[in-house]
N, C-alpha and C. Protein backbone atom coordinates (compact mmCIF):
# COMPACT_ATOMS: atom_id res chain seq x y z
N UNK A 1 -64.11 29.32 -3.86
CA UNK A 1 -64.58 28.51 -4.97
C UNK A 1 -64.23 27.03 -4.77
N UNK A 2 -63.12 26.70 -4.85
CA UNK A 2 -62.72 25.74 -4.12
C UNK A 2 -63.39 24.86 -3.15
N UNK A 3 -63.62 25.25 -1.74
CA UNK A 3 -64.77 24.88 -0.42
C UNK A 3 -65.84 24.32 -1.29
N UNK A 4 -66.15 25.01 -2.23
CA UNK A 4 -67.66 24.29 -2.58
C UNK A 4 -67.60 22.93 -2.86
N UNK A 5 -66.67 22.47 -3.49
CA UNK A 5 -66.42 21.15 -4.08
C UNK A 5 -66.53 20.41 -2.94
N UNK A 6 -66.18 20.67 -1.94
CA UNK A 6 -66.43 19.68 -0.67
C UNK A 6 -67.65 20.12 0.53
N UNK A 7 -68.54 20.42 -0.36
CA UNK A 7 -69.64 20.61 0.53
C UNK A 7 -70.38 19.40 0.82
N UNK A 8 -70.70 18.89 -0.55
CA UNK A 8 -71.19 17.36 0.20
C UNK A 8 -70.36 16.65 0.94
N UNK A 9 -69.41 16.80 0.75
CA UNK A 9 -68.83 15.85 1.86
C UNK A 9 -68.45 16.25 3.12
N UNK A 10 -68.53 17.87 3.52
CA UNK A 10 -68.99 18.52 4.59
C UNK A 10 -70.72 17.70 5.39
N UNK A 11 -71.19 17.98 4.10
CA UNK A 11 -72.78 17.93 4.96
C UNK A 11 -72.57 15.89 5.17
N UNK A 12 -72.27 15.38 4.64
CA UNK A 12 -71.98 13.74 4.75
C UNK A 12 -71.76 13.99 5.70
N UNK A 13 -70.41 14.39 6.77
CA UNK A 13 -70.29 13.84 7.66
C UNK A 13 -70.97 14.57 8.57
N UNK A 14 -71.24 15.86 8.89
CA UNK A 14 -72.49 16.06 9.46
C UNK A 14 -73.58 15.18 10.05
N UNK A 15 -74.34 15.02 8.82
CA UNK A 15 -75.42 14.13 9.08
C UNK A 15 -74.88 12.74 9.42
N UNK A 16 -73.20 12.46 9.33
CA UNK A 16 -73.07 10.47 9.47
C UNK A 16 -73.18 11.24 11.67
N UNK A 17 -72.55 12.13 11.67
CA UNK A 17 -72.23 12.09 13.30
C UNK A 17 -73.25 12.56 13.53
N UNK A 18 -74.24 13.26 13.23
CA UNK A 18 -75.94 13.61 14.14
C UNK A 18 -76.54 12.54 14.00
N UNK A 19 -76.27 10.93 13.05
CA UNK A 19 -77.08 9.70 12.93
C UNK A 19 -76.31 9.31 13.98
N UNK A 20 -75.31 8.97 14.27
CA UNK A 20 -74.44 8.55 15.50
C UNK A 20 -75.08 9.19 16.62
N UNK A 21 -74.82 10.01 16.68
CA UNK A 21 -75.11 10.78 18.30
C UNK A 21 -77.08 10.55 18.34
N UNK A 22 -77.97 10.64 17.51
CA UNK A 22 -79.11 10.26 17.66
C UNK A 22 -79.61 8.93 18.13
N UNK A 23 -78.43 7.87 17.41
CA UNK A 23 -78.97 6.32 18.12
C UNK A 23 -78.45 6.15 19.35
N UNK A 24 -77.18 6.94 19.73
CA UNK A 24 -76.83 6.90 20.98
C UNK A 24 -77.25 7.36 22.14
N UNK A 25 -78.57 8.34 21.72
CA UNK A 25 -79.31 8.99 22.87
C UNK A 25 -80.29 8.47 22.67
N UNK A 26 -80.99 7.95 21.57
CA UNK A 26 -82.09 6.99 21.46
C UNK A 26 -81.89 5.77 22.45
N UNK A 27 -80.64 5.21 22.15
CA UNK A 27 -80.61 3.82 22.69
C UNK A 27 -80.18 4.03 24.42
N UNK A 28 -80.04 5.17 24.83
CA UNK A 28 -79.65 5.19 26.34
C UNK A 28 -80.91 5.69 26.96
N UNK A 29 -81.84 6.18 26.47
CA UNK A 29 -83.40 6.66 26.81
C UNK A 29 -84.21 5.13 26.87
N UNK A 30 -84.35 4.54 26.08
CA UNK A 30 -85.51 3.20 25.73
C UNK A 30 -84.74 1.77 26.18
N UNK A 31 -83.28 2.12 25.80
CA UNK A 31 -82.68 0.97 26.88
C UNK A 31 -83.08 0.16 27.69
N UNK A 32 -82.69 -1.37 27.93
CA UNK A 32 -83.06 -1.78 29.15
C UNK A 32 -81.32 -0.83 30.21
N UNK A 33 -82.10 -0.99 31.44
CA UNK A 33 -81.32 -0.81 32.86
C UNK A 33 -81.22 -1.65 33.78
N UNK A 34 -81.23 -2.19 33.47
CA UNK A 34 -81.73 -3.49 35.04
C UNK A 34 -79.88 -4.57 35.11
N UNK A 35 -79.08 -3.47 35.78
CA UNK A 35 -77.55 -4.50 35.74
C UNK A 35 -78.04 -5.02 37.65
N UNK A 36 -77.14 -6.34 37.50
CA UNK A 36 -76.90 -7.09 38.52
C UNK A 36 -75.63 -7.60 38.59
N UNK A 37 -75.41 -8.57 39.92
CA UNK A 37 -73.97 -8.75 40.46
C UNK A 37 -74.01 -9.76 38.86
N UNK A 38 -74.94 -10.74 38.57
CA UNK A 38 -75.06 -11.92 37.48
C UNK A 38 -74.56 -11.37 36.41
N UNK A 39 -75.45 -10.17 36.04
CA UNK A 39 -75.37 -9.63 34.66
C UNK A 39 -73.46 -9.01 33.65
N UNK A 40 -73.13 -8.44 35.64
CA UNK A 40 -71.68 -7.13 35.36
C UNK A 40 -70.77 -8.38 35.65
N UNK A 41 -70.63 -9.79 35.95
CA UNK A 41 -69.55 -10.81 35.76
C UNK A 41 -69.09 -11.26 34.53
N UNK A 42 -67.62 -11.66 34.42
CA UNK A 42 -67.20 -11.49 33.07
C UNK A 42 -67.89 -13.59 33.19
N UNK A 43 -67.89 -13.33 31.35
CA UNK A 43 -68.41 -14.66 31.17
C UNK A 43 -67.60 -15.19 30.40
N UNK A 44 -67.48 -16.53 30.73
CA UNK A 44 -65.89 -17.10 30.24
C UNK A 44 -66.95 -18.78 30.07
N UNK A 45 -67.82 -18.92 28.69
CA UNK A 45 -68.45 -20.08 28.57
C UNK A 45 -68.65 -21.19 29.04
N UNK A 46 -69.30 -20.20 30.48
CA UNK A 46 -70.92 -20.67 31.21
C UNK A 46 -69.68 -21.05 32.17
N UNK A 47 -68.70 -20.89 32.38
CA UNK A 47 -68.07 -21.33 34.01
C UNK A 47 -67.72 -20.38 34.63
N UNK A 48 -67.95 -20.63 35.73
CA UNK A 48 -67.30 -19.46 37.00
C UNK A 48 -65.95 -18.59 36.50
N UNK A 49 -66.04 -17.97 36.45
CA UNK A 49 -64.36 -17.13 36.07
C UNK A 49 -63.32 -17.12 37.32
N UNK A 50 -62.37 -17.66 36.09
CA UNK A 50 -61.34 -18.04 37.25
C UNK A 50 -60.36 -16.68 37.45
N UNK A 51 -59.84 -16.00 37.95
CA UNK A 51 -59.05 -14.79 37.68
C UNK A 51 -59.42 -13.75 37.59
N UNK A 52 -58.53 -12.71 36.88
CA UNK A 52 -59.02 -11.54 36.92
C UNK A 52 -59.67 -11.73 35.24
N UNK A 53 -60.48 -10.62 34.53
CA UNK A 53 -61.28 -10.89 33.43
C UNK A 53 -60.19 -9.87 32.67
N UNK A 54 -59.40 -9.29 33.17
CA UNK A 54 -58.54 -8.18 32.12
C UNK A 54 -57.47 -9.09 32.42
N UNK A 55 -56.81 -8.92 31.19
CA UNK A 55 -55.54 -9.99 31.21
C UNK A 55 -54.56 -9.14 30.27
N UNK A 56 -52.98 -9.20 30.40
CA UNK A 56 -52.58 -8.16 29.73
C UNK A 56 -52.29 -8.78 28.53
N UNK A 57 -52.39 -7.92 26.98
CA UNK A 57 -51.58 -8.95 26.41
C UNK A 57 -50.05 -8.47 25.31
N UNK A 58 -49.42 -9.32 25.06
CA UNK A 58 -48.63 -9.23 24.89
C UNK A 58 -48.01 -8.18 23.66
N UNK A 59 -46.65 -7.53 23.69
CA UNK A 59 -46.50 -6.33 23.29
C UNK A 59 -46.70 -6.62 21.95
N UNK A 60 -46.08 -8.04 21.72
CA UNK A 60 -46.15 -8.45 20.17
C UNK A 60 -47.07 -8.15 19.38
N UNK A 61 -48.66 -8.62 20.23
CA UNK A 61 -49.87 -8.80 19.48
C UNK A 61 -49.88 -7.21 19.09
N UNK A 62 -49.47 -5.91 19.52
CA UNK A 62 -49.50 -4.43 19.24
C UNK A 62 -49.00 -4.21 17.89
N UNK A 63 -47.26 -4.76 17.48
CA UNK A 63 -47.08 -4.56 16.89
C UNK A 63 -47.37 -5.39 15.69
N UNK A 64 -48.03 -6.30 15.71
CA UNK A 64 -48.49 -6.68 15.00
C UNK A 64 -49.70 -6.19 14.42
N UNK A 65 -50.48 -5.93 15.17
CA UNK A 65 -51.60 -4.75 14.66
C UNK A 65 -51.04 -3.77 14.02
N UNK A 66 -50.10 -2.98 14.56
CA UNK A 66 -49.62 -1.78 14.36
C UNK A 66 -48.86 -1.85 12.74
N UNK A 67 -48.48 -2.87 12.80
CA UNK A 67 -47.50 -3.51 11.41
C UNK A 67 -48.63 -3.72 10.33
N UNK A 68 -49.75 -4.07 10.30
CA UNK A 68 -51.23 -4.41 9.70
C UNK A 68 -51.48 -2.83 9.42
N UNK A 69 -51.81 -2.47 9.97
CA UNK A 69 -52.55 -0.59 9.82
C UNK A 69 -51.73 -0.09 8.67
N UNK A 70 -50.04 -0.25 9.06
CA UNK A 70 -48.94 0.53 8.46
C UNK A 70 -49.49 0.21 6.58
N UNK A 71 -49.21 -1.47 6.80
CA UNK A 71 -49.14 -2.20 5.28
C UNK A 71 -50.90 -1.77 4.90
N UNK A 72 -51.54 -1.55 5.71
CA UNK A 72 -52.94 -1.59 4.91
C UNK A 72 -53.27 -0.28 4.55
N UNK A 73 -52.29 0.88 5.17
CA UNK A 73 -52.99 2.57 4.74
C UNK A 73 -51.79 2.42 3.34
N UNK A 74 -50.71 1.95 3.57
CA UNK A 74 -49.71 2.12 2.34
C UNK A 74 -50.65 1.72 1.18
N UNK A 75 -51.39 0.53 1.09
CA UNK A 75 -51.73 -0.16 -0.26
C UNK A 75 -53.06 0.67 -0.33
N UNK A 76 -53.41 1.64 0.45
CA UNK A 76 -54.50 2.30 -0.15
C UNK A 76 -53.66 3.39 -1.23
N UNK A 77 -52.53 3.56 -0.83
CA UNK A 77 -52.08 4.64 -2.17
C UNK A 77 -52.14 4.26 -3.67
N UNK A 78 -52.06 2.74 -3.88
CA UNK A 78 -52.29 2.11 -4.76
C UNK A 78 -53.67 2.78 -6.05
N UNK A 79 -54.54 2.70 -4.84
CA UNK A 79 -56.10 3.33 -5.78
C UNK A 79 -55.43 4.29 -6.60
N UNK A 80 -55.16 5.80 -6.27
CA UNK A 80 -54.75 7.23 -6.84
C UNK A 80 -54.01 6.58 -7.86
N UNK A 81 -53.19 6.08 -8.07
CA UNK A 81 -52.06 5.60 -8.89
C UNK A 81 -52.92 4.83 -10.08
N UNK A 82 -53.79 3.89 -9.62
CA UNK A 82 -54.07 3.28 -10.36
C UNK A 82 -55.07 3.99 -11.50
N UNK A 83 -55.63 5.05 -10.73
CA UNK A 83 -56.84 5.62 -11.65
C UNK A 83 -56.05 6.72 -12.83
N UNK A 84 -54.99 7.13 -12.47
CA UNK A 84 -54.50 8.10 -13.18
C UNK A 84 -53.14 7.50 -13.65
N UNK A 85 -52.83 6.24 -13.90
CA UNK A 85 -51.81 5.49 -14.23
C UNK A 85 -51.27 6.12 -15.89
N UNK A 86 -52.32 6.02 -16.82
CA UNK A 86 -52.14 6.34 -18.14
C UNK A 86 -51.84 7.97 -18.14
N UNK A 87 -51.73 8.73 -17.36
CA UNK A 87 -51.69 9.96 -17.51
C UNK A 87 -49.80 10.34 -16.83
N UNK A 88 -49.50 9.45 -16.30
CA UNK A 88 -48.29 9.72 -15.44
C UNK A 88 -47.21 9.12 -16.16
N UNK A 89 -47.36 7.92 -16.81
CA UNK A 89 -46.70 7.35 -18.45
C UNK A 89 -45.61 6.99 -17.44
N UNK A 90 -44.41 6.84 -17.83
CA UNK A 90 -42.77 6.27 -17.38
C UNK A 90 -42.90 6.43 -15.72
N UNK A 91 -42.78 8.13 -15.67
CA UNK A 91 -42.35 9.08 -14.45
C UNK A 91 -43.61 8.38 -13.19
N UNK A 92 -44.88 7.67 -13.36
CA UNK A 92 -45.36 7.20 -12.40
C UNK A 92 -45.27 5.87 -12.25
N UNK A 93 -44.79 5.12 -13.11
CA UNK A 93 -44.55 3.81 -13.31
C UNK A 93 -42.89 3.58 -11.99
N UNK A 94 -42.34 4.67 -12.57
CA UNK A 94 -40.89 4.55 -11.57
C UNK A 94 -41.63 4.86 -10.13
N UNK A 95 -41.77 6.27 -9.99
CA UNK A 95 -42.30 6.31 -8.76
C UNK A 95 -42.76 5.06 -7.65
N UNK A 96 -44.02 5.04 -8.90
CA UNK A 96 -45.00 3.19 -7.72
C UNK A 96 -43.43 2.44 -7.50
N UNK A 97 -42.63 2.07 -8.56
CA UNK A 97 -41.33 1.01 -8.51
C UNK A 97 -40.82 1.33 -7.17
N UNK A 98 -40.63 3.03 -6.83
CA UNK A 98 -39.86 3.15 -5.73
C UNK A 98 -40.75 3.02 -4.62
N UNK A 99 -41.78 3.23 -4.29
CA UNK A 99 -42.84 2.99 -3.35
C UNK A 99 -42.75 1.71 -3.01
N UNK A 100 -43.11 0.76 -3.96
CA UNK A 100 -43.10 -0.75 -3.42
C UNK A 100 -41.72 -1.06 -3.03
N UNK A 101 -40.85 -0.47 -3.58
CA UNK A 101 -39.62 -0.91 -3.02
C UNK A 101 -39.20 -1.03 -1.73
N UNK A 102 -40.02 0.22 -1.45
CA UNK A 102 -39.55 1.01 0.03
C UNK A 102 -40.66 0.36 0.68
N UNK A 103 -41.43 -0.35 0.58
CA UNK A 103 -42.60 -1.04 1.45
C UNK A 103 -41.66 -2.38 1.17
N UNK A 104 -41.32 -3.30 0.33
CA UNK A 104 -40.68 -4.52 0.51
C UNK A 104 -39.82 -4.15 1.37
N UNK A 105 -38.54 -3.44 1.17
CA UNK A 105 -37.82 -3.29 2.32
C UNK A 105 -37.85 -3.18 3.98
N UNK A 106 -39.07 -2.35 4.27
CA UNK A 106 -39.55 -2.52 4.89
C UNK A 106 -40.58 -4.11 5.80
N UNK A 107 -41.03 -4.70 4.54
CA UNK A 107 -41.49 -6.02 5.14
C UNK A 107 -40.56 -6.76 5.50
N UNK A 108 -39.34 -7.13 4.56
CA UNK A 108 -38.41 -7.50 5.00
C UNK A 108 -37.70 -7.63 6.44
N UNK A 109 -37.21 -6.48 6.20
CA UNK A 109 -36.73 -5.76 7.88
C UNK A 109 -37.26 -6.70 8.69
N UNK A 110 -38.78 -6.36 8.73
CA UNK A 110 -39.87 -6.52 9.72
C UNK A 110 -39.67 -8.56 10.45
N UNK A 111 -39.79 -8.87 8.64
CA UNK A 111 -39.74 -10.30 8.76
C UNK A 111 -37.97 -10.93 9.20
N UNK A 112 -37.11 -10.52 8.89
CA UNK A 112 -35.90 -10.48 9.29
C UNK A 112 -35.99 -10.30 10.97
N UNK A 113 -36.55 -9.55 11.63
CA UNK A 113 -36.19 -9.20 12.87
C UNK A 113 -36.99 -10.11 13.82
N UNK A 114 -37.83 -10.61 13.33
CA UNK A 114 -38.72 -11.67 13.99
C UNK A 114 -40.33 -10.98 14.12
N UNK A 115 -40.44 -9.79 14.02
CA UNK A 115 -41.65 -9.30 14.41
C UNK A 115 -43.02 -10.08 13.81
N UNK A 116 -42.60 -10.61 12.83
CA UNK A 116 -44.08 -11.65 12.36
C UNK A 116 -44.16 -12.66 12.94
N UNK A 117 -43.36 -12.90 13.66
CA UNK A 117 -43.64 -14.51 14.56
C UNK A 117 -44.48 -14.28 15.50
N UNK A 118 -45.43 -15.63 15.16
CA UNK A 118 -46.69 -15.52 16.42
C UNK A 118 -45.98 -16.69 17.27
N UNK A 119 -45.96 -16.67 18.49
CA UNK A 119 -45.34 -17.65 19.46
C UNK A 119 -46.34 -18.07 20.42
C-alpha cells in the first residue's frame, strides 16, 4: 500500500533517464565526427598552448567544494522543519536550536583552522 504513493515518482525517474539515454544516442548517431590534430588541441584564448592542458589543482580548492556540498545538503533540512514548524511547537524549535548549533560549530572549526582561506 505504501509503494503506491511513490509510483509517480518511480515512473518520473524512469522516463527523466530514458529522456537522457535517448538524446545521448540521438546526439552520437546525427553528430558531427570530423576530429582533427586542430580540433583535439586544448585552447587557451587563441594562443598556442604552452604546457601540459591538465594541470593539477590544489587540495584546498577540494575542500572547499567539499565544505560547500556539506553546508548546502545541511540547509536543505531547513525546508522539512519549516513546513511542519507549527506542528512540532517547543520540542522542534529546540531541536533546529541544536542543529544550527552543531553546523555553527562546525563553520567555526572550519574558519578557525584556515580552511576558508583562498591563497
Amino acid at each position: 500500500m505504501a509503494l503506491q504513493q511513490f509510483a509517480p515518482v518511480a515512473a518520473l525517474l524512469v522516463i527523466s533517464v530514458l529522456v537522457a539515454l535517448l538524446i545521448l544516442f540521438i546526439s552520437t548517431i546525427f553528430g558531427p565526427h570530423r576530429p582533427s590534430a586542430r580540433k583535439l588541441a586544448p585552447y587557451e584564448s587563441g594562443m598556442r598552448p604552452i604546457g601540459p592542458a591538465v594541470r593539477r589543482l590544489p587540495v584546498k580548492f577540494y575542500l572547499v567544494a567539499v565544505l560547500f556540498i556539506l553546508f548546502d545538503i545541511e540547509v536543505i533540512f531547513f525546508l522539512p522543519w519549516a513546513v511542519i514548524f507549527r506542528d512540532l511547537a517547543v520540542y522542534g524549535l529546540i531541536t533546529m536550536g541544536v542543529f544550527v548549533f552543531i553546523l555553527t560549530v562546525g563553520l567555526v572549526y572550519e574558519w578557525k583552522s584556515g580552511a576558508l582561506e583562498w591563497e
